[in-house]
C-alpha atoms as a PDB file:
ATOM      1  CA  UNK A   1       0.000   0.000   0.000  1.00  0.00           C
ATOM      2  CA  UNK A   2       1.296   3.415  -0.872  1.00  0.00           C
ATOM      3  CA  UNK A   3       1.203   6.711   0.443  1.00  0.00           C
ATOM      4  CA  UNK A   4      -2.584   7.849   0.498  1.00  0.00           C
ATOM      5  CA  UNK A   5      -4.208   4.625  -1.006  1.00  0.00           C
ATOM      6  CA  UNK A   6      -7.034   3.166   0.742  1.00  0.00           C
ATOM      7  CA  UNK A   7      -6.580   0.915   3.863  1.00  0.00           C
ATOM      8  CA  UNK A   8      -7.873  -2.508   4.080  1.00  0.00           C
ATOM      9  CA  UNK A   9     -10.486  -0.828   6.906  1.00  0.00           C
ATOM     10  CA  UNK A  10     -11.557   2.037   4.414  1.00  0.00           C
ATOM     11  CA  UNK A  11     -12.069  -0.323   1.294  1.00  0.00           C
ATOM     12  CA  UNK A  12     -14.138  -2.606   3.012  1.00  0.00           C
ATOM     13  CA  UNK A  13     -16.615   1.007   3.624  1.00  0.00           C
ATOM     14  CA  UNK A  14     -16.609   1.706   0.199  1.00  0.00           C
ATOM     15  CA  UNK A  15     -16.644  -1.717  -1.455  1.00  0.00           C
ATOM     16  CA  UNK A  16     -20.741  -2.695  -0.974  1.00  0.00           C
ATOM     17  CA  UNK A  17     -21.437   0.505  -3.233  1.00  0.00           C
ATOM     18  CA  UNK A  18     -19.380   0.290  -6.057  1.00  0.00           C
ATOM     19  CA  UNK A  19     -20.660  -0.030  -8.747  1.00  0.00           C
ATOM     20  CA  UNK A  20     -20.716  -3.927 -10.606  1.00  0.00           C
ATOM     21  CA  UNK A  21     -20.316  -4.656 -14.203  1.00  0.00           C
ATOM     22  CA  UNK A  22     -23.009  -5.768 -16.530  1.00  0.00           C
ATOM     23  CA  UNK A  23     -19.906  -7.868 -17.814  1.00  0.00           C
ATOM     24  CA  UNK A  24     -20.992  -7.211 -21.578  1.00  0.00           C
ATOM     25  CA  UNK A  25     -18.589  -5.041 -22.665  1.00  0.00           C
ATOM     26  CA  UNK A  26     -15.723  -6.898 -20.937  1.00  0.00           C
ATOM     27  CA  UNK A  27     -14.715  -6.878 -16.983  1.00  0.00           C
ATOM     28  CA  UNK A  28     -13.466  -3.781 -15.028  1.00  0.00           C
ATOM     29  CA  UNK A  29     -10.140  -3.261 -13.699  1.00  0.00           C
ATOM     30  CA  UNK A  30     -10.160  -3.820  -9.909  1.00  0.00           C
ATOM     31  CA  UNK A  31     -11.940  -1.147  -8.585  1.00  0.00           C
ATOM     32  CA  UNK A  32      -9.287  -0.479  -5.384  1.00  0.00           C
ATOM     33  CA  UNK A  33      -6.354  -0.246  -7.647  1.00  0.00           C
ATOM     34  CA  UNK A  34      -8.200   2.421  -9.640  1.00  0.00           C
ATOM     35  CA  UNK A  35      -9.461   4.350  -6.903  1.00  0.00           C
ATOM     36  CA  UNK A  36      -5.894   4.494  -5.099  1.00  0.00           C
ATOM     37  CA  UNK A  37      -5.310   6.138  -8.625  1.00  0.00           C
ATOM     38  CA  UNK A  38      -7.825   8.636  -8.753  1.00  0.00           C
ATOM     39  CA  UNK A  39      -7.235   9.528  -5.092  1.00  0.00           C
ATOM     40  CA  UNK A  40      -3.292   9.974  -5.617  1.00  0.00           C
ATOM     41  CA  UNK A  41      -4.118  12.090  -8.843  1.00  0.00           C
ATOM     42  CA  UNK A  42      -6.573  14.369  -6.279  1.00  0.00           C
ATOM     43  CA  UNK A  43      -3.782  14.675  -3.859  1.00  0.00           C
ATOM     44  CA  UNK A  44      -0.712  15.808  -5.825  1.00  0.00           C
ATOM     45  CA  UNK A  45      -2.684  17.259  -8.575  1.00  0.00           C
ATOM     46  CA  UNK A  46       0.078  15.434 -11.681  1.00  0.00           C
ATOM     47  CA  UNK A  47      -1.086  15.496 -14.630  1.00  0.00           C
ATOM     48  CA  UNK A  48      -3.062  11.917 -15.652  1.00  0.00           C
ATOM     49  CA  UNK A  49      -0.718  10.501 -18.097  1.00  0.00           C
ATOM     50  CA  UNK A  50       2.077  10.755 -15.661  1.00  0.00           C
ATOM     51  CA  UNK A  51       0.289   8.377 -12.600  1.00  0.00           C
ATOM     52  CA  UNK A  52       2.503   5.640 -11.780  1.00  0.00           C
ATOM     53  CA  UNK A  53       2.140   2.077 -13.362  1.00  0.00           C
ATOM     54  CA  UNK A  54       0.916   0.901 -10.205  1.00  0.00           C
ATOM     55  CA  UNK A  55      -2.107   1.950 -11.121  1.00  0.00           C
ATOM     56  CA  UNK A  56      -2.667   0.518 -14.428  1.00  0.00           C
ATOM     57  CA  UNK A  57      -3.472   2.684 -17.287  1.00  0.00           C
ATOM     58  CA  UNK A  58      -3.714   5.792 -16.652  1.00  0.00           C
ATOM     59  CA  UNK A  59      -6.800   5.977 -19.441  1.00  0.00           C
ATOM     60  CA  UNK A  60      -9.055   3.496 -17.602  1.00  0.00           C
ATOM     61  CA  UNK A  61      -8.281   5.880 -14.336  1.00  0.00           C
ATOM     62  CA  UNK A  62      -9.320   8.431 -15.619  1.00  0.00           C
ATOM     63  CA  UNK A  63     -12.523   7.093 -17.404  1.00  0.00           C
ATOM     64  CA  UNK A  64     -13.369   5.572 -14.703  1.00  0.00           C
ATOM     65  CA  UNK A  65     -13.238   9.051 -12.500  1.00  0.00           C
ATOM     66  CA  UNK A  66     -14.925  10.819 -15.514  1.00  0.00           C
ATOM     67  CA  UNK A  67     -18.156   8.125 -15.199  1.00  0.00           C
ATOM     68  CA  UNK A  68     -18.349   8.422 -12.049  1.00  0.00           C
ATOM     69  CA  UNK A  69     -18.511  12.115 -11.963  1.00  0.00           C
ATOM     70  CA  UNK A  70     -20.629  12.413 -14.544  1.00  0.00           C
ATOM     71  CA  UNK A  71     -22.962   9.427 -13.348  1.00  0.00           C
ATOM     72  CA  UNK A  72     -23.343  10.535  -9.585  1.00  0.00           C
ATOM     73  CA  UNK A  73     -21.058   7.789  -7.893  1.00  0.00           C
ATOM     74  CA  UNK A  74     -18.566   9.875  -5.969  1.00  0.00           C
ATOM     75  CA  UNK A  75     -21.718  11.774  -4.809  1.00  0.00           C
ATOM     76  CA  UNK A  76     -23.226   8.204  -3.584  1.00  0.00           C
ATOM     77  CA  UNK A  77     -20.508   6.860  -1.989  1.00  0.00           C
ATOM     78  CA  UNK A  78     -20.110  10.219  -0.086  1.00  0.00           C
ATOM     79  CA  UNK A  79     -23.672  10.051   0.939  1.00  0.00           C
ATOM     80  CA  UNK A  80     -23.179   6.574   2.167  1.00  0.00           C
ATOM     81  CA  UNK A  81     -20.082   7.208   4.072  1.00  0.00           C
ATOM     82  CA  UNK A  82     -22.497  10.270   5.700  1.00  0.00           C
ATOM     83  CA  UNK A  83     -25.268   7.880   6.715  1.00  0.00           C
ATOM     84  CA  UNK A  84     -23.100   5.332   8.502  1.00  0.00           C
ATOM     85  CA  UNK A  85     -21.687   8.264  10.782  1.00  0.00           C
ATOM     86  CA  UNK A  86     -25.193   9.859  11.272  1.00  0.00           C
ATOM     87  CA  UNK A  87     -26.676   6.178  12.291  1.00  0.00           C
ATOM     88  CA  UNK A  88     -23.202   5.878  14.907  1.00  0.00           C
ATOM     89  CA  UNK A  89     -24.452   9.958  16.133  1.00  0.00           C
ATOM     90  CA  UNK A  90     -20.850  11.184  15.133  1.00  0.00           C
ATOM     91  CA  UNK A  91     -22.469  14.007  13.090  1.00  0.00           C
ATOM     92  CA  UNK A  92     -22.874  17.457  14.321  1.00  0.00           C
ATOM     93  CA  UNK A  93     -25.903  18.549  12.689  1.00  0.00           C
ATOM     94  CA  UNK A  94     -24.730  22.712  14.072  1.00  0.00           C
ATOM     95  CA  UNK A  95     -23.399  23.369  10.361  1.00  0.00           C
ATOM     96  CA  UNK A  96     -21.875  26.537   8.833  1.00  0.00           C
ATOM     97  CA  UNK A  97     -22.225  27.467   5.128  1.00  0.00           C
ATOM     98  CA  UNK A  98     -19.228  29.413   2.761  1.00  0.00           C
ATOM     99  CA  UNK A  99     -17.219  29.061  -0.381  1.00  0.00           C
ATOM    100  CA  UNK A 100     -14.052  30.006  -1.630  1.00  0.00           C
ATOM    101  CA  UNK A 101     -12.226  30.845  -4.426  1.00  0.00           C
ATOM    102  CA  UNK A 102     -10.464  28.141  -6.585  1.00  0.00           C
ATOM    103  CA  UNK A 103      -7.776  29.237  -9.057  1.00  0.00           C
ATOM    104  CA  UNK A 104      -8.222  27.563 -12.186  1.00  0.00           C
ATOM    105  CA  UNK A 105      -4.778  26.246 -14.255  1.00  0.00           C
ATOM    106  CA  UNK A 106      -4.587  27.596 -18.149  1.00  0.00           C
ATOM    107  CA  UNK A 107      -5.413  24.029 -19.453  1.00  0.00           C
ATOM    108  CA  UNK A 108      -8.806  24.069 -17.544  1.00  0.00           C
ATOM    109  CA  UNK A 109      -9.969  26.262 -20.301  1.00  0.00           C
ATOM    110  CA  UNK A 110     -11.170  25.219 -23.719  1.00  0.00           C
ATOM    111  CA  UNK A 111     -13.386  22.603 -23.365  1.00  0.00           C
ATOM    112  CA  UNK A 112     -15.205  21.780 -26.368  1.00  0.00           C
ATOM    113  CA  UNK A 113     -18.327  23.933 -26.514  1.00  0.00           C
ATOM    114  CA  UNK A 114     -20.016  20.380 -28.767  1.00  0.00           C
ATOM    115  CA  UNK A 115     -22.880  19.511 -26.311  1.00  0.00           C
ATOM    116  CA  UNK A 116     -23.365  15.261 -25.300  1.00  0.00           C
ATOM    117  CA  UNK A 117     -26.675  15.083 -27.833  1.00  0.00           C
ATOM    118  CA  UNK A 118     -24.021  15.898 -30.952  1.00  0.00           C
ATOM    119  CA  UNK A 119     -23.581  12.460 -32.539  1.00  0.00           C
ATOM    120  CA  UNK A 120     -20.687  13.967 -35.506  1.00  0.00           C
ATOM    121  CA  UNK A 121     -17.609  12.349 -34.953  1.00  0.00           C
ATOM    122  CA  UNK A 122     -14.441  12.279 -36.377  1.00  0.00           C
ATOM    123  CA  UNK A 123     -14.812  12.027 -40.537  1.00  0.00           C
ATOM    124  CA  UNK A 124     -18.346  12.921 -40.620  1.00  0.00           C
ATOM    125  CA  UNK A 125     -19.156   9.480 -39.384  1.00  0.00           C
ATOM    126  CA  UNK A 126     -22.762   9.110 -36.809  1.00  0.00           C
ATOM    127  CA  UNK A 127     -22.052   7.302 -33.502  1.00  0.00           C
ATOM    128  CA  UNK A 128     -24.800   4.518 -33.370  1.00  0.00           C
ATOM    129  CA  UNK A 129     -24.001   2.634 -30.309  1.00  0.00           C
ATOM    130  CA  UNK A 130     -22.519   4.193 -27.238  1.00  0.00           C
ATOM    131  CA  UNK A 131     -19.031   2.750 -26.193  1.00  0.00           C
ATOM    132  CA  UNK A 132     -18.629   1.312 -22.341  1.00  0.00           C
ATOM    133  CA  UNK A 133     -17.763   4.576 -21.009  1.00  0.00           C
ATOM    134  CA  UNK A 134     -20.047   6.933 -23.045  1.00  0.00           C
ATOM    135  CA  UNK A 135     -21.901   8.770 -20.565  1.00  0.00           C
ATOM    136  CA  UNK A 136     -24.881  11.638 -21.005  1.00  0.00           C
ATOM    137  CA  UNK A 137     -23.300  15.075 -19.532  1.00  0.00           C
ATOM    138  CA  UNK A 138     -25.118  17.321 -17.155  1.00  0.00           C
ATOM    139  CA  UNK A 139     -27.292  19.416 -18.809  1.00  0.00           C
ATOM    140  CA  UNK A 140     -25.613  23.231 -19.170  1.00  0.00           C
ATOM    141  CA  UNK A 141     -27.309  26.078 -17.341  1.00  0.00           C
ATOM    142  CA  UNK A 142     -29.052  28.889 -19.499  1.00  0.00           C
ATOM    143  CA  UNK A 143     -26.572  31.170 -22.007  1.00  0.00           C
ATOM    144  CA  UNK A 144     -24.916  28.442 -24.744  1.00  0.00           C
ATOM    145  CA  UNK A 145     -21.995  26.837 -22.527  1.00  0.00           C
ATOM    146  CA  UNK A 146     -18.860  27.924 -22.573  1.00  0.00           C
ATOM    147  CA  UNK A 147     -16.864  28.610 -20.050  1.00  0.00           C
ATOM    148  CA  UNK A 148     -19.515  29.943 -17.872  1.00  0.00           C
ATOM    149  CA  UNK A 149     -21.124  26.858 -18.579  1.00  0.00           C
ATOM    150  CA  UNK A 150     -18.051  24.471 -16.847  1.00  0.00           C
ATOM    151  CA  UNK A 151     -18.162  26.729 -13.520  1.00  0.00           C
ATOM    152  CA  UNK A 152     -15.486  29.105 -14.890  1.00  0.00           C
ATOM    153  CA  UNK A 153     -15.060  32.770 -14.680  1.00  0.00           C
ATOM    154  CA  UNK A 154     -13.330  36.152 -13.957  1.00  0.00           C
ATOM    155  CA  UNK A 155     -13.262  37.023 -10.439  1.00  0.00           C
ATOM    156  CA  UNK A 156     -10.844  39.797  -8.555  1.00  0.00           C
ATOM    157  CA  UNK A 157      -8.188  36.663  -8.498  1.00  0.00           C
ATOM    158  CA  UNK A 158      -8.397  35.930 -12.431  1.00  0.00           C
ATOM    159  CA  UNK A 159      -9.084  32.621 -14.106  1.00  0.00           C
ATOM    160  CA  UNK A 160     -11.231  31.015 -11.321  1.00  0.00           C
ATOM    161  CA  UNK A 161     -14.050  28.899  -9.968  1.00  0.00           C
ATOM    162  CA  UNK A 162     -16.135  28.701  -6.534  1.00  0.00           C
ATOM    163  CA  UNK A 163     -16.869  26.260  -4.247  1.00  0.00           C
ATOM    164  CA  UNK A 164     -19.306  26.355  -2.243  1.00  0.00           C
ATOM    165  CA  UNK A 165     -19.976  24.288   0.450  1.00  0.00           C
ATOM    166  CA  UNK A 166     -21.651  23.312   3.928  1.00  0.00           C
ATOM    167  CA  UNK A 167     -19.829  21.751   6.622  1.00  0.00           C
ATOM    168  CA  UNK A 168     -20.914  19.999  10.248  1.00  0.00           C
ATOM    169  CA  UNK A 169     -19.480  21.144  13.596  1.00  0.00           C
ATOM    170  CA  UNK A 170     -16.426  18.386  13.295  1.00  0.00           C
ATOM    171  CA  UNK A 171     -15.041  20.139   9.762  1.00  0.00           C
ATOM    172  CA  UNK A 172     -16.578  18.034   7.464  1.00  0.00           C
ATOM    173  CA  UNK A 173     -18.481  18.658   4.047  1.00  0.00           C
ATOM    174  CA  UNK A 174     -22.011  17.745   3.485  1.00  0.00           C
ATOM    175  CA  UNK A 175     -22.828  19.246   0.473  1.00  0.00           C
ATOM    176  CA  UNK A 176     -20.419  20.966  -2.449  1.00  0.00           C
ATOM    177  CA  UNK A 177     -21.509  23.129  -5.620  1.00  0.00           C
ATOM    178  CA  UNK A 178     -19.264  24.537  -8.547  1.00  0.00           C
ATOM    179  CA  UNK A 179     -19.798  28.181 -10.177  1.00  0.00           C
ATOM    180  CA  UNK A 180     -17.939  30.746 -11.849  1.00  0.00           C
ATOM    181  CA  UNK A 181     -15.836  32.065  -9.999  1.00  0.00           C
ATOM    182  CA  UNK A 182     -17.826  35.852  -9.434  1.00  0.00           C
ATOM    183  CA  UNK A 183     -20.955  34.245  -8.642  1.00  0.00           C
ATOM    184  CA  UNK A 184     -21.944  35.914  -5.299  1.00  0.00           C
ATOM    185  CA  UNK A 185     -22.547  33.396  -2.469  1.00  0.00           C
ATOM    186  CA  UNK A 186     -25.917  34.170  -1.406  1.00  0.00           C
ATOM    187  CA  UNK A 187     -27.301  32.841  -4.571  1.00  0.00           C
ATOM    188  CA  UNK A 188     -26.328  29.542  -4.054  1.00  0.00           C
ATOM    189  CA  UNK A 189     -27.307  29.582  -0.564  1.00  0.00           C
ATOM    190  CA  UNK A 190     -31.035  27.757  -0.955  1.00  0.00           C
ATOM    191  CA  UNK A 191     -29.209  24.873  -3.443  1.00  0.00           C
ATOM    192  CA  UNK A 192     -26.195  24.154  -0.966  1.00  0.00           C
ATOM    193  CA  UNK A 193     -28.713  23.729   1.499  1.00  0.00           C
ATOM    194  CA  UNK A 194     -31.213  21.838  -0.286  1.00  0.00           C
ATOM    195  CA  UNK A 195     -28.471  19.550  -1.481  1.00  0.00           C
ATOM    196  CA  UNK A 196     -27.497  17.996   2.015  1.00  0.00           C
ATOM    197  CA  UNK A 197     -28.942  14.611   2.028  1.00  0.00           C
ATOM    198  CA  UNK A 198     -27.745  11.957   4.340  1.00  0.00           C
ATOM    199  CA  UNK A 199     -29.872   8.905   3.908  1.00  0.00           C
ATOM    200  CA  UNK A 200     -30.839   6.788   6.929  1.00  0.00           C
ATOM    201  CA  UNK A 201     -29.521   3.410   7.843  1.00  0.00           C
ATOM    202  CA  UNK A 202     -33.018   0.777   6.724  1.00  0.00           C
ATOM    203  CA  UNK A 203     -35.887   2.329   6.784  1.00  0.00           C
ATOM    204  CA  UNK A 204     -36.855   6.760   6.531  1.00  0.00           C
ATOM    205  CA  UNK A 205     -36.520   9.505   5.273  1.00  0.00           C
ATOM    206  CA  UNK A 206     -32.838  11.046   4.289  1.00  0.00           C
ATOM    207  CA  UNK A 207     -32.110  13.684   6.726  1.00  0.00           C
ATOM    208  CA  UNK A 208     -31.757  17.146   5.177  1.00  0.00           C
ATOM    209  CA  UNK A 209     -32.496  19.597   7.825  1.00  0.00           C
ATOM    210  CA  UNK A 210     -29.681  20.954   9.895  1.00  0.00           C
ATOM    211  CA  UNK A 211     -30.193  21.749  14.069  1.00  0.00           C
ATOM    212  CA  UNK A 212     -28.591  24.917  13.257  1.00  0.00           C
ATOM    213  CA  UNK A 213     -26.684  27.633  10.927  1.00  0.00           C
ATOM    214  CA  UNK A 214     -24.006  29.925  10.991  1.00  0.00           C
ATOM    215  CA  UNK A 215     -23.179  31.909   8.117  1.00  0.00           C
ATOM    216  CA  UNK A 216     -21.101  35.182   7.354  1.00  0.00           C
ATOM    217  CA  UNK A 217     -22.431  38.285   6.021  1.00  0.00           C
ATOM    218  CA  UNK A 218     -22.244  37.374   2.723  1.00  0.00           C
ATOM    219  CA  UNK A 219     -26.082  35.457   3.407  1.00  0.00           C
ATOM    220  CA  UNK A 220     -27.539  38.354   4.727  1.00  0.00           C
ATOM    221  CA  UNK A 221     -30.314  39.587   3.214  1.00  0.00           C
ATOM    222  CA  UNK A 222     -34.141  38.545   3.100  1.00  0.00           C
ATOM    223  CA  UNK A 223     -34.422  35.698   0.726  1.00  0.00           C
ATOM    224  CA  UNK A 224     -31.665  33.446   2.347  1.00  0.00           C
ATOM    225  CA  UNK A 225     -33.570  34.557   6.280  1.00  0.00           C
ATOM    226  CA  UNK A 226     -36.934  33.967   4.649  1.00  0.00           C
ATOM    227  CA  UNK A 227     -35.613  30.366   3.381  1.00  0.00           C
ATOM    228  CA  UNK A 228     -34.698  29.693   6.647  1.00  0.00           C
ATOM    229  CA  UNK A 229     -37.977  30.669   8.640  1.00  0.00           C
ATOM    230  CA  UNK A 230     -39.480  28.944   6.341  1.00  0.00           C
ATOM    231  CA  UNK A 231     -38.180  25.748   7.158  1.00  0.00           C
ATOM    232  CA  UNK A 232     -37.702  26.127  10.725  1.00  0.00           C
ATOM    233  CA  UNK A 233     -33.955  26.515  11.031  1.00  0.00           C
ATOM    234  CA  UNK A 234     -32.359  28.581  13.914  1.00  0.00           C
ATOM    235  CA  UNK A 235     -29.116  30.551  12.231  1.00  0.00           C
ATOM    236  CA  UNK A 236     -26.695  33.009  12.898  1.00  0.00           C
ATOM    237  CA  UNK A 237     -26.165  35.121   9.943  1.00  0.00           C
ATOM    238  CA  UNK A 238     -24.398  39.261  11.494  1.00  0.00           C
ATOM    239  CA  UNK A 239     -26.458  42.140   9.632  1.00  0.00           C
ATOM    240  CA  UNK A 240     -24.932  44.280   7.401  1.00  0.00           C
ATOM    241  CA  UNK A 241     -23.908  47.653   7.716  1.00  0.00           C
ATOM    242  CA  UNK A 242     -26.013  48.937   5.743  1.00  0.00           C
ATOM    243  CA  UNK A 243     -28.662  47.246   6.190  1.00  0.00           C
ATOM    244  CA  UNK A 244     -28.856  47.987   9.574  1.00  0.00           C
ATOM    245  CA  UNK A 245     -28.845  51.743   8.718  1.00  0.00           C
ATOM    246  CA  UNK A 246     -31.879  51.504   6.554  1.00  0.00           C
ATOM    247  CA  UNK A 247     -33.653  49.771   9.525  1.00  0.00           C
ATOM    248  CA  UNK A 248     -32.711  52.172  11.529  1.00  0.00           C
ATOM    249  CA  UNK A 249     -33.869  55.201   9.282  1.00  0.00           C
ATOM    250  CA  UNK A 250     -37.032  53.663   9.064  1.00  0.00           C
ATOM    251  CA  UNK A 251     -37.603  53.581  12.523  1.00  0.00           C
ATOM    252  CA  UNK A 252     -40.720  51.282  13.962  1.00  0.00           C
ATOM    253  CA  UNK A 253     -41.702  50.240  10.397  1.00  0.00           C
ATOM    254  CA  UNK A 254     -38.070  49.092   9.950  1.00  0.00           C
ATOM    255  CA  UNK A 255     -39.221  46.533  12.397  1.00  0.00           C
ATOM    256  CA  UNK A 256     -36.899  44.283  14.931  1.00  0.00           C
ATOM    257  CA  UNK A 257     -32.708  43.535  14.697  1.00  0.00           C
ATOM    258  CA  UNK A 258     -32.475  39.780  13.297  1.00  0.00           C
ATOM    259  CA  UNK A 259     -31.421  37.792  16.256  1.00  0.00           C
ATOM    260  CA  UNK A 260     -27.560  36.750  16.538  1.00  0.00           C
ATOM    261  CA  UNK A 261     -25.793  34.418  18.751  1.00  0.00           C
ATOM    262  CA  UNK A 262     -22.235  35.879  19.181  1.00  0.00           C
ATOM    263  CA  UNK A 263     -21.055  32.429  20.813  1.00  0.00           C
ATOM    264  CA  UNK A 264     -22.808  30.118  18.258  1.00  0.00           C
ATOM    265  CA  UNK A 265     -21.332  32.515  15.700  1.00  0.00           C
ATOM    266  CA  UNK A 266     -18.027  31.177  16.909  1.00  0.00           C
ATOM    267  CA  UNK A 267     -18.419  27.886  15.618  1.00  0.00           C
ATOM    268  CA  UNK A 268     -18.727  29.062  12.259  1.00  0.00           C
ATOM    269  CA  UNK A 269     -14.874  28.808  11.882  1.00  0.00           C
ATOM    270  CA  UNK A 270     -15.740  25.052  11.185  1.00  0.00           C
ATOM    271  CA  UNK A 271     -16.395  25.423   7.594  1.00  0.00           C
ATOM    272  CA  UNK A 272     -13.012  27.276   7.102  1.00  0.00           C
ATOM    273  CA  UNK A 273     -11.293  24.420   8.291  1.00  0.00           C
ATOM    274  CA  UNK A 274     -13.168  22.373   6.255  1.00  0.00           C
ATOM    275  CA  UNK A 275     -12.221  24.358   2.900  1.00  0.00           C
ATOM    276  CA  UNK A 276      -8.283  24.339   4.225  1.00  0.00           C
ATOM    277  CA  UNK A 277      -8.841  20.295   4.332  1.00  0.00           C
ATOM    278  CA  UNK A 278     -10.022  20.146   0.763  1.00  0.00           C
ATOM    279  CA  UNK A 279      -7.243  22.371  -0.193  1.00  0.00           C
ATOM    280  CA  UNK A 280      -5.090  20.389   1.082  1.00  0.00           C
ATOM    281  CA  UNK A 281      -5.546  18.210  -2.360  1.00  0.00           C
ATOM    282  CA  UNK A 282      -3.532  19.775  -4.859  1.00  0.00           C
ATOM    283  CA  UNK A 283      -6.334  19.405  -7.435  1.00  0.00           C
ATOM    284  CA  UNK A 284      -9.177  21.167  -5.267  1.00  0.00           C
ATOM    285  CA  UNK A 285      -6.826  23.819  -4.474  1.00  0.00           C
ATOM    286  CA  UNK A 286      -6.130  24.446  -7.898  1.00  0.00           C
ATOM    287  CA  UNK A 287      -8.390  23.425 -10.775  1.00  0.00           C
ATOM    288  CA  UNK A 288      -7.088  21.406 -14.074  1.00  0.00           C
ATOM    289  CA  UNK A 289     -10.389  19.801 -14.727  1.00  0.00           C
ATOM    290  CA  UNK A 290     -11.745  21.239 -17.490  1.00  0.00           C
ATOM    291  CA  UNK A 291     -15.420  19.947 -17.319  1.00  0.00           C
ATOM    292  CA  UNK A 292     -17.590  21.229 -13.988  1.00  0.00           C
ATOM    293  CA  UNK A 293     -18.629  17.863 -13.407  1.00  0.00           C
ATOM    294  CA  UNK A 294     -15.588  16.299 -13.376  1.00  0.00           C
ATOM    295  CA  UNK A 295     -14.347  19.257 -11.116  1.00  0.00           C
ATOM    296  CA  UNK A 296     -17.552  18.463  -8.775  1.00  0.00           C
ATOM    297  CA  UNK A 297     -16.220  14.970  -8.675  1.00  0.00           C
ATOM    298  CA  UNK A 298     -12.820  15.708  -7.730  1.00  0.00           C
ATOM    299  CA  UNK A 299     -13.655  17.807  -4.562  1.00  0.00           C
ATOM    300  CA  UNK A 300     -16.414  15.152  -3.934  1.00  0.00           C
ATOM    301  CA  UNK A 301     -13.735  12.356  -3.978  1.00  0.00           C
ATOM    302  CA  UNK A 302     -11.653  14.568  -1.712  1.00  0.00           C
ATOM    303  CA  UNK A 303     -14.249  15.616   1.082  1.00  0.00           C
ATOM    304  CA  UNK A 304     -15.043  11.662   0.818  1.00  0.00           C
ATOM    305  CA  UNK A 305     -11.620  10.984   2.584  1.00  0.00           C
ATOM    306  CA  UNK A 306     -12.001  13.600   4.955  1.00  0.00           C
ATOM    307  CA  UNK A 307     -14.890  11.747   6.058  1.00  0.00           C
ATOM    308  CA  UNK A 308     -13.409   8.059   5.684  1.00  0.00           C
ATOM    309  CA  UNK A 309     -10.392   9.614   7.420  1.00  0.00           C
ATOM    310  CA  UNK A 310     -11.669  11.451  10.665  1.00  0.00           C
END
């Protein structure tokens, strides 16, 4: 076993929910061997056609990271590895919401802009049956692709992308979502949120509603507090400046100070130790992916060893 690679205690957690083969396009590579591949790749951050030959070829690696991205696996597995801890009580339901800037590498640009429904291949031939690996790619948001498109942007720091993310009280991610990199934060508040779903261990409902909230000032302002009231979730979110002077102006119709909790507040440093153990994978701290999903899946793959691993 090298440096990083799964233990024997770890791959037994993750090995009821791999995925199996339909064994009619030929048999996998062991699924361990690749993972400890796609895992050292998220760790230094090399480039794929230099991994080590330990890990086979570096093609089927990463394939097999690109399907599983694409398909929802790392997001699965993640969930999984969530539900065992919440059925054991070792989650801390008092969570904090943020995101941060990711700097994204030259070659993360230039993706092809030729959407998944384009059948044209090389030559001018038609594809007629999809390959083993060919997989349907998340639908693009409104506005044609592009960069914007692959959760890439121009922020105050350059070429970059977001992250944002909710953590529990013991630093560990629950939820992650990509953007461009000058998307503000408050409007991904409601899907961050609304993303956290830890299923239960037999029989219920997946748990999806937090004790508690801390967030920064960033989330302050009446959609992301009317969310919140409307699902009955206590939070912690400091008023702005200004804000606070056009209640005051306003006088009795500016109505009552939102409630704040300076020592719950406190806790909220949680989430920022959370982002500095994502970043401590070399490709989470800076992006080479050049597809969002396969972005998604490498800081999903990353938060899922933080939570194999504490």
């Amino acid at each position: 076993m090298g440096r990083g690679d799964l233990t024997d205690a770890e791959w037994e957690r993750l090995r009821p929910f791999l995925p199996v083969s339909n064994r009619r396009c030929g048999r996998w590579r062991d699924h361990r061997q690749v993972i400890d591949g796609i895992l050292h790749r998220v760790r230094t951050g090399v480039q794929w056609r230099d991994l080590p030959e330990r890990f086979g070829p570096w093609k089927t690696v990463y394939e097999r990271h690109r399907l599983w991205s694409a398909d929802g696996t790392w997001e699965r597995l993640l969930q999984q590895v969530q539900a065992e801890a919440d059925a054991a009580g070792e989650i801390d339901w008092d969570i904090s919401v943020d995101s941060t800037i990711v700097r994204a590498h030259q070659q993360a640009a230039g993706a092809p802009h030729r959407s998944a429904s384009d059948s044209r291949l090389k030559g001018g031939r038609t594809r007629r049956t999809p390959g083993r690996d060919a997989v349907a790619e998340p639908p693009r948001p409104l506005g044609g692709g592009g960069p914007g498109g692959e959760g890439l942007g121009r922020s105050r720091g350059g070429f970059t992308a977001k992250l944002h993310l909710s953590a529990d009280g013991r630093c560990r991610p629950l939820s992650l979502i990509v953007t461009p990199g000058q998307r503000a934060d408050c409007t991904q508040f409601k899907a961050v949120l609304d993303k956290i779903r830890v299923p239960r261990i037999g029989l219920g409902r997946p748990r999806k509603k937090p004790v508690s909230l801390a967030a920064d000032k960033a989330y302050s302002n009446g959609p992301c507090r009317e969310y919140l009231r409307r699902r009955g979730i206590r939070h912690t979110i400091p008023e702005k400046t200004d804000s606070q002077a056009a209640r005051l102006r306003k006088g009795s119709r500016g109505g009552r100070p939102p409630g704040f909790d300076e020592e719950r507040y406190k806790k909220r440093n949680t989430v920022e130790r959370a982002i500095n153990k994502l970043k401590h994978a070399r490709a989470v701290a800076t992006r080479y992916d050049k597809r969002g999903y396969v972005f998604l899946g490498t800081a999903t793959a990353a938060a899922l060893v933080i939570w194999l691993r504490t």
